[in-house]
C-alpha atoms as a PDB file:
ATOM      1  CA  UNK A   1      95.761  23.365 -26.519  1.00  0.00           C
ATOM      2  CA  UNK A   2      96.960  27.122 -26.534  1.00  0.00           C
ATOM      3  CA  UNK A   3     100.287  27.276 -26.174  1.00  0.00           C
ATOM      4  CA  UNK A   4     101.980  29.593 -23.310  1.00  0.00           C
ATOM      5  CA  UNK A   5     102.938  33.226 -23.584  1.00  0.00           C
ATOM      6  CA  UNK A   6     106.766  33.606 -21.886  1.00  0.00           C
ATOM      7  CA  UNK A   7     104.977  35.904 -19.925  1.00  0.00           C
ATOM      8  CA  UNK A   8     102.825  32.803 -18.643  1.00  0.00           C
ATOM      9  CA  UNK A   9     105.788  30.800 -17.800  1.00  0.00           C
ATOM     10  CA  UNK A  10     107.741  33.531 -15.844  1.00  0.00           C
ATOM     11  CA  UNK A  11     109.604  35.235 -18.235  1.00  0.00           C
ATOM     12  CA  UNK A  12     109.559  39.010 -16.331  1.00  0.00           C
ATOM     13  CA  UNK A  13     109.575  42.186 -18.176  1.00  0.00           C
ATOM     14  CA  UNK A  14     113.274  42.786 -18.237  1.00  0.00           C
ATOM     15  CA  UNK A  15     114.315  39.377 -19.655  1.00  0.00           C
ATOM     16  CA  UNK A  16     111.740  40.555 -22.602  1.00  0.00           C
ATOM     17  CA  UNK A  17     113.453  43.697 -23.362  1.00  0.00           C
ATOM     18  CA  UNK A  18     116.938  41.731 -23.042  1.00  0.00           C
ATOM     19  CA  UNK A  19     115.572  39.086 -25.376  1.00  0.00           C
ATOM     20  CA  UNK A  20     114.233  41.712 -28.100  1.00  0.00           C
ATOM     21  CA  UNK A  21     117.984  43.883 -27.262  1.00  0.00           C
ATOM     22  CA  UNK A  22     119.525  40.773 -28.817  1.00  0.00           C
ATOM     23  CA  UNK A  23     117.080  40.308 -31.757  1.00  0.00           C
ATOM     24  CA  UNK A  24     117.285  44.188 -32.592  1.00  0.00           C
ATOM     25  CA  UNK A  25     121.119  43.992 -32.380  1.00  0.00           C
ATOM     26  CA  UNK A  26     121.638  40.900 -34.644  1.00  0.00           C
ATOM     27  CA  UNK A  27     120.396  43.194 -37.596  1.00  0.00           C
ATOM     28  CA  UNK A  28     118.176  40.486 -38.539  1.00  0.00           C
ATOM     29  CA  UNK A  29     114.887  41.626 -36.341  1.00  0.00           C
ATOM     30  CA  UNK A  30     112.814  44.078 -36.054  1.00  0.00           C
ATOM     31  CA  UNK A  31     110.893  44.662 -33.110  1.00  0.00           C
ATOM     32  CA  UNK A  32     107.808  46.039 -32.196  1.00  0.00           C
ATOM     33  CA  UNK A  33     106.752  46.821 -28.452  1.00  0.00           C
ATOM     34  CA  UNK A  34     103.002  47.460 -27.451  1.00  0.00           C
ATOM     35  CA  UNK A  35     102.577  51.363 -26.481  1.00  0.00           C
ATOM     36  CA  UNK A  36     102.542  51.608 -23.461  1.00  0.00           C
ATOM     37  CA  UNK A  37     101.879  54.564 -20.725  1.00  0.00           C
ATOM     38  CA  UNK A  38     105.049  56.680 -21.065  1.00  0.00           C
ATOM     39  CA  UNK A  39     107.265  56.951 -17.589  1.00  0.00           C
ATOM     40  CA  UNK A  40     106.652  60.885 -16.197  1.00  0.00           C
ATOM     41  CA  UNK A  41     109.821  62.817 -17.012  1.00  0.00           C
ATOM     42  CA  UNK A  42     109.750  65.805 -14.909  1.00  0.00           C
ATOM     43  CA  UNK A  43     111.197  68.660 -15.558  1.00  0.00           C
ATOM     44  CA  UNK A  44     114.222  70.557 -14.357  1.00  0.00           C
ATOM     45  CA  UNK A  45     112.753  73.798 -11.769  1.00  0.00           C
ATOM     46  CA  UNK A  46     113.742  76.360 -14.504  1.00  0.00           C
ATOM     47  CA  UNK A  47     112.514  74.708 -17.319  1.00  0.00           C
ATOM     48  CA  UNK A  48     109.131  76.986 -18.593  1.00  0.00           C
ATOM     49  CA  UNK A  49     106.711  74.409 -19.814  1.00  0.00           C
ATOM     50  CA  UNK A  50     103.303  75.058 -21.652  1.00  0.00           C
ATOM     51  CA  UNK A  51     100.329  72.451 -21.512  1.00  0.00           C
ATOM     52  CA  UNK A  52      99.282  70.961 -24.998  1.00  0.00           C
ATOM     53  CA  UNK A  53      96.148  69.363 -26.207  1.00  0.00           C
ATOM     54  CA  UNK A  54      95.994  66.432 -28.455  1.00  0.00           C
ATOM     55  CA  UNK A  55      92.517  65.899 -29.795  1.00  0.00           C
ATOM     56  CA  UNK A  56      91.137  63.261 -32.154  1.00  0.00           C
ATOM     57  CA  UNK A  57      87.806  62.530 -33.509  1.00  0.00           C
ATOM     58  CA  UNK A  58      86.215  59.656 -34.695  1.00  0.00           C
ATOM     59  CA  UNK A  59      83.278  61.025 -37.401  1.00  0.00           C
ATOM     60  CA  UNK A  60      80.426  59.875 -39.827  1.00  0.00           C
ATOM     61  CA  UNK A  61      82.340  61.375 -42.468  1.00  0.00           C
ATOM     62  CA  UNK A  62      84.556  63.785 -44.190  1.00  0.00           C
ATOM     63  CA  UNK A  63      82.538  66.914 -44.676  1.00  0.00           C
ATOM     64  CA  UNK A  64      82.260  68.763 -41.730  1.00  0.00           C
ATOM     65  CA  UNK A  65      78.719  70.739 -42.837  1.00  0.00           C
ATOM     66  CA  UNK A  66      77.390  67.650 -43.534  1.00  0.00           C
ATOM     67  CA  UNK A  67      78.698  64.698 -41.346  1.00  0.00           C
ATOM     68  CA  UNK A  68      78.927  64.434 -37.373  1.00  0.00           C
ATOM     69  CA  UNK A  69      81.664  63.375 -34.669  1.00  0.00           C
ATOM     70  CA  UNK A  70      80.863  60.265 -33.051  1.00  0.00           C
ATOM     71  CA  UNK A  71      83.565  60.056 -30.899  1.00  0.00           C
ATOM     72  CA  UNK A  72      85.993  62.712 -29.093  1.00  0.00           C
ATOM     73  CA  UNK A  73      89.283  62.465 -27.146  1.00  0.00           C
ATOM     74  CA  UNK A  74      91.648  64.839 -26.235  1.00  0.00           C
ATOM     75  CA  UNK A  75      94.489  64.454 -24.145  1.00  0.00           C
ATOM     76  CA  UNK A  76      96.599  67.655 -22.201  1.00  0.00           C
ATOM     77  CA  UNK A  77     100.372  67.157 -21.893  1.00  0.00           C
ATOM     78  CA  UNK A  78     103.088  69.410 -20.479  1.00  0.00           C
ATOM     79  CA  UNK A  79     105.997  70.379 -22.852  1.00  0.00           C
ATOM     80  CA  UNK A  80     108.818  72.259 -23.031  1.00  0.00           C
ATOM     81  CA  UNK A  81     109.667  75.066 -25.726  1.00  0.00           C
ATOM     82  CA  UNK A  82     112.537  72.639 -27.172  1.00  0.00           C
ATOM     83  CA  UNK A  83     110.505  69.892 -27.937  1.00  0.00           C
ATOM     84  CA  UNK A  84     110.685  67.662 -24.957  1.00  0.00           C
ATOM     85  CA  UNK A  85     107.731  66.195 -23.295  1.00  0.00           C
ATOM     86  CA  UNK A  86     106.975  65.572 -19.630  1.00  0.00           C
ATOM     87  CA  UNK A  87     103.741  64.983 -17.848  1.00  0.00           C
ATOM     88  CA  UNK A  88     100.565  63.403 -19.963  1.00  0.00           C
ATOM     89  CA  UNK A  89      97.494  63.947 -17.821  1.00  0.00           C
ATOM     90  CA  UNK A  90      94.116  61.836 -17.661  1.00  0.00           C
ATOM     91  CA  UNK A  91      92.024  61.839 -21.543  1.00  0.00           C
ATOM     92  CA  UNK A  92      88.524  63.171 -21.777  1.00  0.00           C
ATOM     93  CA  UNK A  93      86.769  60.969 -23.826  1.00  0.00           C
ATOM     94  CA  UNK A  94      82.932  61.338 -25.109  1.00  0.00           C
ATOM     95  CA  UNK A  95      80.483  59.395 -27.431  1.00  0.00           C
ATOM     96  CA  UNK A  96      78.500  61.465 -29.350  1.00  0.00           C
ATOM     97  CA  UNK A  97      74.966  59.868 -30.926  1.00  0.00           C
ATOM     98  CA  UNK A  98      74.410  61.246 -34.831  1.00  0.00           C
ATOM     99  CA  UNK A  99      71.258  62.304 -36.185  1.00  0.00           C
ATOM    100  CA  UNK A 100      71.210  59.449 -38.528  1.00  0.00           C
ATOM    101  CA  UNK A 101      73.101  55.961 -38.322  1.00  0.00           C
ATOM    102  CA  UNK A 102      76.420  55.533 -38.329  1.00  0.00           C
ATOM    103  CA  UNK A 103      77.336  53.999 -42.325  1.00  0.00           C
ATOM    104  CA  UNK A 104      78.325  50.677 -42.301  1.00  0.00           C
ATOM    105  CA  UNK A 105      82.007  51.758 -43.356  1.00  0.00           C
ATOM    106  CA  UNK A 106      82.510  54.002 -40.678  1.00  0.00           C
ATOM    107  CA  UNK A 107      81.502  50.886 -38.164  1.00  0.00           C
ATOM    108  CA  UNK A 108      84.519  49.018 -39.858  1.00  0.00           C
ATOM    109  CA  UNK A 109      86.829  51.368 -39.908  1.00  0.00           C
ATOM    110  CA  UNK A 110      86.376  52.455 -36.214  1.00  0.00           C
ATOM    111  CA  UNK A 111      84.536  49.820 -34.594  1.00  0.00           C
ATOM    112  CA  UNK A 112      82.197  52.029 -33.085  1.00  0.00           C
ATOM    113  CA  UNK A 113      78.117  51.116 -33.356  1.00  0.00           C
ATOM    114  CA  UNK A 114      75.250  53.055 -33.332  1.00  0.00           C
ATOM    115  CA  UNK A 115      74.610  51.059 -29.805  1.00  0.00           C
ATOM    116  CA  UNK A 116      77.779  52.281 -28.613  1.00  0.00           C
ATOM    117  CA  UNK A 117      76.540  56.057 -29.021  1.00  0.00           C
ATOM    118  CA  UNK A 118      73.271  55.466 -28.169  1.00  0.00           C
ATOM    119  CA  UNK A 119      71.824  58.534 -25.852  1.00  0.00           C
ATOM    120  CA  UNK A 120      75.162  59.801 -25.350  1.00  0.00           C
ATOM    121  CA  UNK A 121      75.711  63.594 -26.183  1.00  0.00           C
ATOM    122  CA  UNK A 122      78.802  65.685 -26.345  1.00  0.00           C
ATOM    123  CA  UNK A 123      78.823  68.889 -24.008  1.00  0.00           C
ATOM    124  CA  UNK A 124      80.091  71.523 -25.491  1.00  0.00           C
ATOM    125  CA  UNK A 125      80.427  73.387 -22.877  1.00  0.00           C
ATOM    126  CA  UNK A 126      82.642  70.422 -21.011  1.00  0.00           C
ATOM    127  CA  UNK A 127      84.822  70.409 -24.175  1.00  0.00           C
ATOM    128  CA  UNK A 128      85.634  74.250 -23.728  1.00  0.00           C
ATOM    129  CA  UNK A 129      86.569  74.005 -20.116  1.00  0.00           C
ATOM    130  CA  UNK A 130      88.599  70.826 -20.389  1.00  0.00           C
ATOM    131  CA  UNK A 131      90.278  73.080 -23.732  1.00  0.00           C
ATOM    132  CA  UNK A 132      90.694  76.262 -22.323  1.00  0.00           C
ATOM    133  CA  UNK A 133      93.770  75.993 -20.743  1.00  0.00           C
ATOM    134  CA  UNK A 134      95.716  74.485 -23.541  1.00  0.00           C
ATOM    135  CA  UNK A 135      98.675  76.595 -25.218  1.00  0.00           C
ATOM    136  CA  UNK A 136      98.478  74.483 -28.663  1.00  0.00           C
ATOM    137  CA  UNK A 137      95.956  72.584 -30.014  1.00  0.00           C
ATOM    138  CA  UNK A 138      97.712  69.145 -32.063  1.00  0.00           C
ATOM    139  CA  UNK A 139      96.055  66.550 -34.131  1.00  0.00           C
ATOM    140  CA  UNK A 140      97.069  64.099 -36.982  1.00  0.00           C
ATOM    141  CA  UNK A 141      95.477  65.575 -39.714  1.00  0.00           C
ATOM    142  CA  UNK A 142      94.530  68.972 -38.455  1.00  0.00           C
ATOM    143  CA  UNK A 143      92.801  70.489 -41.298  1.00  0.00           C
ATOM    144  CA  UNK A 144      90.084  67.448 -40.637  1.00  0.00           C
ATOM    145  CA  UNK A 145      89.797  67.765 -37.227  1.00  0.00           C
ATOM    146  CA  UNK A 146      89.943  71.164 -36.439  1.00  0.00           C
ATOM    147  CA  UNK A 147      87.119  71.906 -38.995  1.00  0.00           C
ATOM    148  CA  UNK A 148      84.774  69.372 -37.305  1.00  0.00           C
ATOM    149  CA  UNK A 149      85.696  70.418 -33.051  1.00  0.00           C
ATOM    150  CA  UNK A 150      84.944  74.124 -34.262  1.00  0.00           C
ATOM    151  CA  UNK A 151      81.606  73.534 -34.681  1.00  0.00           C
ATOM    152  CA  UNK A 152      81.274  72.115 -31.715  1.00  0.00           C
ATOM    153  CA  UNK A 153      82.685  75.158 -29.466  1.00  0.00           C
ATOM    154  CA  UNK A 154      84.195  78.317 -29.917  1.00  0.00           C
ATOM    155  CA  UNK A 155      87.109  77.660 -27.931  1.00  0.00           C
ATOM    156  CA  UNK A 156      89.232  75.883 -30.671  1.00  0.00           C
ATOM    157  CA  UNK A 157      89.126  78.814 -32.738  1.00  0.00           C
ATOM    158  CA  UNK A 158      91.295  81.120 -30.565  1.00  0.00           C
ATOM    159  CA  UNK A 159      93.934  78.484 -30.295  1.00  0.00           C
ATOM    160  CA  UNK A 160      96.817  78.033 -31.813  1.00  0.00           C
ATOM    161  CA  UNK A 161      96.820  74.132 -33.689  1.00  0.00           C
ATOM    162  CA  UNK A 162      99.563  72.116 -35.259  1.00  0.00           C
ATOM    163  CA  UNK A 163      99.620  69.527 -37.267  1.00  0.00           C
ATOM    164  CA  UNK A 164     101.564  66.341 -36.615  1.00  0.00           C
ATOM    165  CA  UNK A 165     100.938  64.663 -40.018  1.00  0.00           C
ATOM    166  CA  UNK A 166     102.063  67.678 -42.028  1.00  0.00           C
ATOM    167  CA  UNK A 167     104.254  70.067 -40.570  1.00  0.00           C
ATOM    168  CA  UNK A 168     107.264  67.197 -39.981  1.00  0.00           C
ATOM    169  CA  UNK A 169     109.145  65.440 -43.007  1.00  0.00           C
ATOM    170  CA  UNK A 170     108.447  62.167 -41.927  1.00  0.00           C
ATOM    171  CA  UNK A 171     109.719  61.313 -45.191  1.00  0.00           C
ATOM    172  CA  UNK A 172     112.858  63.120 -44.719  1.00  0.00           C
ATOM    173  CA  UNK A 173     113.472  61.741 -41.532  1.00  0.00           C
ATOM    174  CA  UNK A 174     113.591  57.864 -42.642  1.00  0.00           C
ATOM    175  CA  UNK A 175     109.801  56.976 -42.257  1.00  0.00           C
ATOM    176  CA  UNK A 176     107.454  55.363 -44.386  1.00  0.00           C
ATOM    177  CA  UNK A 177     104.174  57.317 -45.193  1.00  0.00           C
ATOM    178  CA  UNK A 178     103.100  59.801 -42.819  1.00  0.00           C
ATOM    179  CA  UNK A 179      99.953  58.224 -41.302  1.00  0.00           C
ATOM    180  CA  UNK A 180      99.977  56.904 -37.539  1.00  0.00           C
ATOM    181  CA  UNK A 181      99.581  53.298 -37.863  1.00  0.00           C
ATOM    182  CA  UNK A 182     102.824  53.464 -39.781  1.00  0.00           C
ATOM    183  CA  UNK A 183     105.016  56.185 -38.316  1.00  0.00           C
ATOM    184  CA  UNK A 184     104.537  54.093 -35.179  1.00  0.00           C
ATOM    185  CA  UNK A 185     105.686  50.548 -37.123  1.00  0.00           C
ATOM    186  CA  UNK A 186     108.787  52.996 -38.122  1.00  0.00           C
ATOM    187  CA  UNK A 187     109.240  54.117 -34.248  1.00  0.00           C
ATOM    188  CA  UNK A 188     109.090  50.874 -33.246  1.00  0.00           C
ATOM    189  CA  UNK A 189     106.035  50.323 -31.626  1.00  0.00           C
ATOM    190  CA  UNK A 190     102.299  49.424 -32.234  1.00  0.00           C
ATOM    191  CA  UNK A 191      98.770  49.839 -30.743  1.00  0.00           C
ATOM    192  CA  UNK A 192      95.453  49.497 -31.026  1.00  0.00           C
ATOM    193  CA  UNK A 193      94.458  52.046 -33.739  1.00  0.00           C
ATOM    194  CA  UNK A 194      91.233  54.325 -35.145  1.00  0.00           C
ATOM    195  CA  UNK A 195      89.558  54.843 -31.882  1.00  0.00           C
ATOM    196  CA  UNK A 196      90.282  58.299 -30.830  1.00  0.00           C
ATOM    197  CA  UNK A 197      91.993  58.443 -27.298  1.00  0.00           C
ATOM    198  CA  UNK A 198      94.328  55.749 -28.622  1.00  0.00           C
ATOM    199  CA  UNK A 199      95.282  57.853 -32.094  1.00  0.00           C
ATOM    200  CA  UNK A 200      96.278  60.089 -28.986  1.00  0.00           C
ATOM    201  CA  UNK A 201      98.321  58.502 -26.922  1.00  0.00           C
ATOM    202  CA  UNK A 202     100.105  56.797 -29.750  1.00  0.00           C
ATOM    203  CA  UNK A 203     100.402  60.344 -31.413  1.00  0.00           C
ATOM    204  CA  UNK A 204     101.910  61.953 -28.194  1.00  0.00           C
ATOM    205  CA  UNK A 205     104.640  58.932 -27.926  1.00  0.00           C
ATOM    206  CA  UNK A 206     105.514  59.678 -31.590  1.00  0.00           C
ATOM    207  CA  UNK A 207     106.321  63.362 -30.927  1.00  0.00           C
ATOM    208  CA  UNK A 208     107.891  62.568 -27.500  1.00  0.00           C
ATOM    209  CA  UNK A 209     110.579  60.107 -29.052  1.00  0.00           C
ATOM    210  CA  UNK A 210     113.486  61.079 -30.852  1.00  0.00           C
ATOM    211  CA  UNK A 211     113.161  61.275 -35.229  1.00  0.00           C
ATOM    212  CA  UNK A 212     115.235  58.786 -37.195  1.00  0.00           C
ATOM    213  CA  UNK A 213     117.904  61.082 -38.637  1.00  0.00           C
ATOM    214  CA  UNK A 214     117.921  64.220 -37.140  1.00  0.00           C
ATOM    215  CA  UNK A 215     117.662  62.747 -33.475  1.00  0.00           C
ATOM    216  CA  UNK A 216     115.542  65.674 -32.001  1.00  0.00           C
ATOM    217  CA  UNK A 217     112.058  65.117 -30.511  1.00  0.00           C
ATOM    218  CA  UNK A 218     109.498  65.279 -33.347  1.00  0.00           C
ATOM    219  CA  UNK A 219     107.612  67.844 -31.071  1.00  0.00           C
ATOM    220  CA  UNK A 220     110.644  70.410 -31.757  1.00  0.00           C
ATOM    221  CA  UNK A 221     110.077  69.761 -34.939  1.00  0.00           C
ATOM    222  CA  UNK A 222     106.509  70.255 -34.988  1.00  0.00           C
ATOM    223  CA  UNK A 223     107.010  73.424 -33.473  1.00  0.00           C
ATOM    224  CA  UNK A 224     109.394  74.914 -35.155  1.00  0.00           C
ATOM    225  CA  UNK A 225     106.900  74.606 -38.144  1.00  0.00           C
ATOM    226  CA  UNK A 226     103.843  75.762 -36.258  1.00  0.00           C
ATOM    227  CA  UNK A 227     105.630  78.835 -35.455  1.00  0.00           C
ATOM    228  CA  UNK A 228     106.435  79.894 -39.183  1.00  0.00           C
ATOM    229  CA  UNK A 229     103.772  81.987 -40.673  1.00  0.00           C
ATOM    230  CA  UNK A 230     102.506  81.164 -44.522  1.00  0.00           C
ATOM    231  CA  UNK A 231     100.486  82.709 -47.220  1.00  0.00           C
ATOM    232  CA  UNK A 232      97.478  81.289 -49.008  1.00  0.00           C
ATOM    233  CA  UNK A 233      96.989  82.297 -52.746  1.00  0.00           C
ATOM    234  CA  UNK A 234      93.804  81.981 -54.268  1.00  0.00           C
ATOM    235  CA  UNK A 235      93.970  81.572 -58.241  1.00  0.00           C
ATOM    236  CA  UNK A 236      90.266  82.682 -58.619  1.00  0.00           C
ATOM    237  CA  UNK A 237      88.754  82.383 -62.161  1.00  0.00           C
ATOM    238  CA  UNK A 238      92.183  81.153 -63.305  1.00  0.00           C
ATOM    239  CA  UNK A 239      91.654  79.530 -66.896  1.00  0.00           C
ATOM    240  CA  UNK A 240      90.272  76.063 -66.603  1.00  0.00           C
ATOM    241  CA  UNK A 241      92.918  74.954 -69.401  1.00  0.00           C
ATOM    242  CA  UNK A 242      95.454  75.765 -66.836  1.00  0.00           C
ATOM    243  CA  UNK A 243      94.071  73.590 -64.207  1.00  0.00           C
ATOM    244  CA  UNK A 244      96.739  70.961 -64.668  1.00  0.00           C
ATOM    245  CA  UNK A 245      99.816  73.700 -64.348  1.00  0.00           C
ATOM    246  CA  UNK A 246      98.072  74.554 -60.868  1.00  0.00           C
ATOM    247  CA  UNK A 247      98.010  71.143 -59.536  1.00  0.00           C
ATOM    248  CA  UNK A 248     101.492  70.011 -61.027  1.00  0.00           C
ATOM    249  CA  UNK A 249     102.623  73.563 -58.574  1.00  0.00           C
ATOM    250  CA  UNK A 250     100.740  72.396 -55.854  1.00  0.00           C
ATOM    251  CA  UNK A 251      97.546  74.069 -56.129  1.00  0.00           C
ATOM    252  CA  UNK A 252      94.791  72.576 -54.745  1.00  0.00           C
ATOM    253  CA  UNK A 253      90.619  73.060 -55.573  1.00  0.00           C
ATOM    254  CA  UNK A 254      88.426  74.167 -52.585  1.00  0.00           C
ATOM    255  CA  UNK A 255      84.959  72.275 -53.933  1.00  0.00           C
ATOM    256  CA  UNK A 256      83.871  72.360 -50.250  1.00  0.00           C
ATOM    257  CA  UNK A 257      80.759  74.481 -48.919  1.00  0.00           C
ATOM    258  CA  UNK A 258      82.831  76.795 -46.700  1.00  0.00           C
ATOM    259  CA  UNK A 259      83.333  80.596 -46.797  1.00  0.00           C
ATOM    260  CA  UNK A 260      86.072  80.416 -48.707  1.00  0.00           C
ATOM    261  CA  UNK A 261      86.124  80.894 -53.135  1.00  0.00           C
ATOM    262  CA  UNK A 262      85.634  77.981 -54.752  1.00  0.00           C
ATOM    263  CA  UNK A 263      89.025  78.192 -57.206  1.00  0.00           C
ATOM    264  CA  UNK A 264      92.742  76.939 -57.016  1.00  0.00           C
ATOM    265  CA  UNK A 265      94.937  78.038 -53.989  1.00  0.00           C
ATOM    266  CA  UNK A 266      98.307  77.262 -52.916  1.00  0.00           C
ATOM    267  CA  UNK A 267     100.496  77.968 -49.059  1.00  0.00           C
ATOM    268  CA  UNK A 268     103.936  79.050 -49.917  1.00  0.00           C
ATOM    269  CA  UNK A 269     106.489  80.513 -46.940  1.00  0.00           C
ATOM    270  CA  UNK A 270     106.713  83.893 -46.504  1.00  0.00           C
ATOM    271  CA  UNK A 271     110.005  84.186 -49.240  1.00  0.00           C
ATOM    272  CA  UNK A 272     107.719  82.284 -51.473  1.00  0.00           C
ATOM    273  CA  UNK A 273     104.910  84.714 -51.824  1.00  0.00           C
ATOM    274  CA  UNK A 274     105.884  87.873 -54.744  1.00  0.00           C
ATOM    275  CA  UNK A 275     107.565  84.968 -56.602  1.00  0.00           C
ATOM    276  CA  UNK A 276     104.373  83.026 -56.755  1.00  0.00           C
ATOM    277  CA  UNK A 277     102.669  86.041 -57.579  1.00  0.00           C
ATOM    278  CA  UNK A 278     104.763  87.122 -60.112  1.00  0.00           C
ATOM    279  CA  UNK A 279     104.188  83.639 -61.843  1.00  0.00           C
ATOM    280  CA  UNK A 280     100.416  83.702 -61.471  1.00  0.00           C
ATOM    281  CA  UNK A 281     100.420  86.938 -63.153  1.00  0.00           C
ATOM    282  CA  UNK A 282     102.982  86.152 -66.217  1.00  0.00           C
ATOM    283  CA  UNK A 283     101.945  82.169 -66.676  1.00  0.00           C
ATOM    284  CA  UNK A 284      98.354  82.246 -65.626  1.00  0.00           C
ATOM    285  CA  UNK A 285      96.334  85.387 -66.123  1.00  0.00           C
ATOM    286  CA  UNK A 286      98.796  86.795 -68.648  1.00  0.00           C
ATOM    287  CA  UNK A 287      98.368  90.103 -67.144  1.00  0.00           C
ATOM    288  CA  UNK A 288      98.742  92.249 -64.072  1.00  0.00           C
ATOM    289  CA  UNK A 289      96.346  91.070 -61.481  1.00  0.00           C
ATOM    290  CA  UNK A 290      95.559  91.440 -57.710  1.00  0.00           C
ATOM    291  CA  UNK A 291      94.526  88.624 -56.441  1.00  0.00           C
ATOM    292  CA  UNK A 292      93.034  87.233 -52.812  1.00  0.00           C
ATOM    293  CA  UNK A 293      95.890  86.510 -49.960  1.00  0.00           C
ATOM    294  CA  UNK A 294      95.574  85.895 -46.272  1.00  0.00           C
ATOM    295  CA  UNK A 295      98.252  85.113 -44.100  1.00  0.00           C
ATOM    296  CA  UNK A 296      98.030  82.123 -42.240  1.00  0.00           C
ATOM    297  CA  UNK A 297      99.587  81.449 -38.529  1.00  0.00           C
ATOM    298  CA  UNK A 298      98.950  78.764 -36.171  1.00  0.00           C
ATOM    299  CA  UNK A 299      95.891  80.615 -34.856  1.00  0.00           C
ATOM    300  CA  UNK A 300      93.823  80.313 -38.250  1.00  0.00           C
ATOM    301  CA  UNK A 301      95.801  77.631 -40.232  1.00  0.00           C
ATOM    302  CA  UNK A 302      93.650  74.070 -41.017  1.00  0.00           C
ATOM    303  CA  UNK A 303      90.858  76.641 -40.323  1.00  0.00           C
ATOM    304  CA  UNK A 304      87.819  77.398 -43.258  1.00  0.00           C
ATOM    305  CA  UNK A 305      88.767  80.651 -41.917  1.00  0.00           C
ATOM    306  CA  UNK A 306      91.048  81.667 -43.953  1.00  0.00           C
END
């Protein structure tokens, strides 16, 4: 015989939160909540608020030129330039059927079959008019997702984006790792993960809530970093015994089949940039050198556009 819930017995929804109060406070207990839509918070009259996107895609694979989305979900929510978040409006949410069939893996991971997508076909032009009105584009893991939703429409690459996996110091801020499933365990809460409107929502109550240490909204965070511009270095035909300096510095190889060189680059802040050039020049190429630069903002950063 299953035995009862305390739901199933009465227990109402305040006596839970008292009982889990008491197991949190003992310092013996740590408790998890299911997530749960967040209560509107509206804002003040003469607080200016922007509308954000979330986005999230589900995908046959890593490579962009090669693999397809399977599965798109983006969600607009209002916020305010400090960080705080009010109003999270309805998802759009689309299968999309691949050319070929979806790999086994990707089934496991995601749970979504090729009978799931069958005959179902993302509009692009749909995607661009639910997008348009966004102020900033957000996902976990931007430099994957934006590379895959702007070849599906224009409109993602004259937005701004932001990253919510890289551009706040989880680490720094008491967390453990910086991917969803367990910055939510750290915020306290849990839901049902790799489909893409809930890597959304669950995304959205992460920025919302306030981080570990520093107390702010993780959104003021993540802006804060979105608004700081960067440089990208590119180390081409640096020497190949040299490879393991670059990476010990940070440098990274671009192997994919994008615009970009294929060669070492690094993104350094903007008080970063002659100092890194100066060291390319006396510890790399031994010699004066000009080399490839682009500055990145929010409006081509996680881009192959750059």
């Amino acid at each position: 015989m299953t035995k009862p819930t305390p739901t199933s017995v009465g227990t109402s929804a305040d006596e839970l939160s008292a009982m889990a109060e008491i197991l949190r406070s003992s310092g013996n207990y740590r408790i998890q909540r299911r997530l749960e839509p967040r209560r509107i918070v509206a804002p003040s009259d003469d607080t200016p608020t922007k509308l954000g996107l979330f986005i999230d895609v589900e995908t046959t694979g890593l490579n962009p030129y090669d693999n397809e989305i399977i599965e798109l979900a983006m969600i607009p929510f209002t916020y305010a330039l400090d960080g705080r978040i009010f109003e999270i409006h309805d998802a759009f949410e689309q299968f999309n059927e691949p050319r070929k069939p979806i790999p086994a893996a990707i089934t496991h991971l995601t749970g979504i079959t090729d009978e799931m997508v069958a005959d179902h076909k993302i509009d692009p032009a749909e995607v661009a008019s639910f997008a348009n009105s966004a102020a900033l584009v957000i996902a976990h893991n931007a430099a994957f997702d934006r590379r895959f939703v702007e070849h599906l429409s224009d409109v993602f690459s004259t937005k701004p984006w932001a990253c919510s996996m890289s551009q706040i110091d989880w680490m720094d801020e008491g967390y453990e790792g910086t991917k969803l499933v367990y910055l939510a365990a750290g915020a306290g809460f849990f839901y049902e993960g790799h489909r893409a409107a809930h890597d959304c929502r669950a995304a959205i109550e992460l920025l919302a809530a306030p981080l570990l240490k520093s107390g702010v909204p993780a959104m003021q965070k993540l802006l804060e970093n979105a608004r700081r511009p960067s440089w990208r270095i590119w180390a081409e035909n640096a020497p190949f015994d040299l490879k393991d300096i670059l990476k010990a510095r940070g440098y990274r190889w671009n192997g994919d089949d994008n615009p970009n060189p294929r060669a070492w680059f690094v993104d350094v802040e903007d008080h970063q940039r002659e100092a890194e050039l100066l060291f390319l020049s006396k510890e790399i190429y031994l010699r004066d050198i000009e080399l490839l630069v682009h500055r990145i903002t929010a409006y081509n950063r996680f881009s192959d556009r750059n």
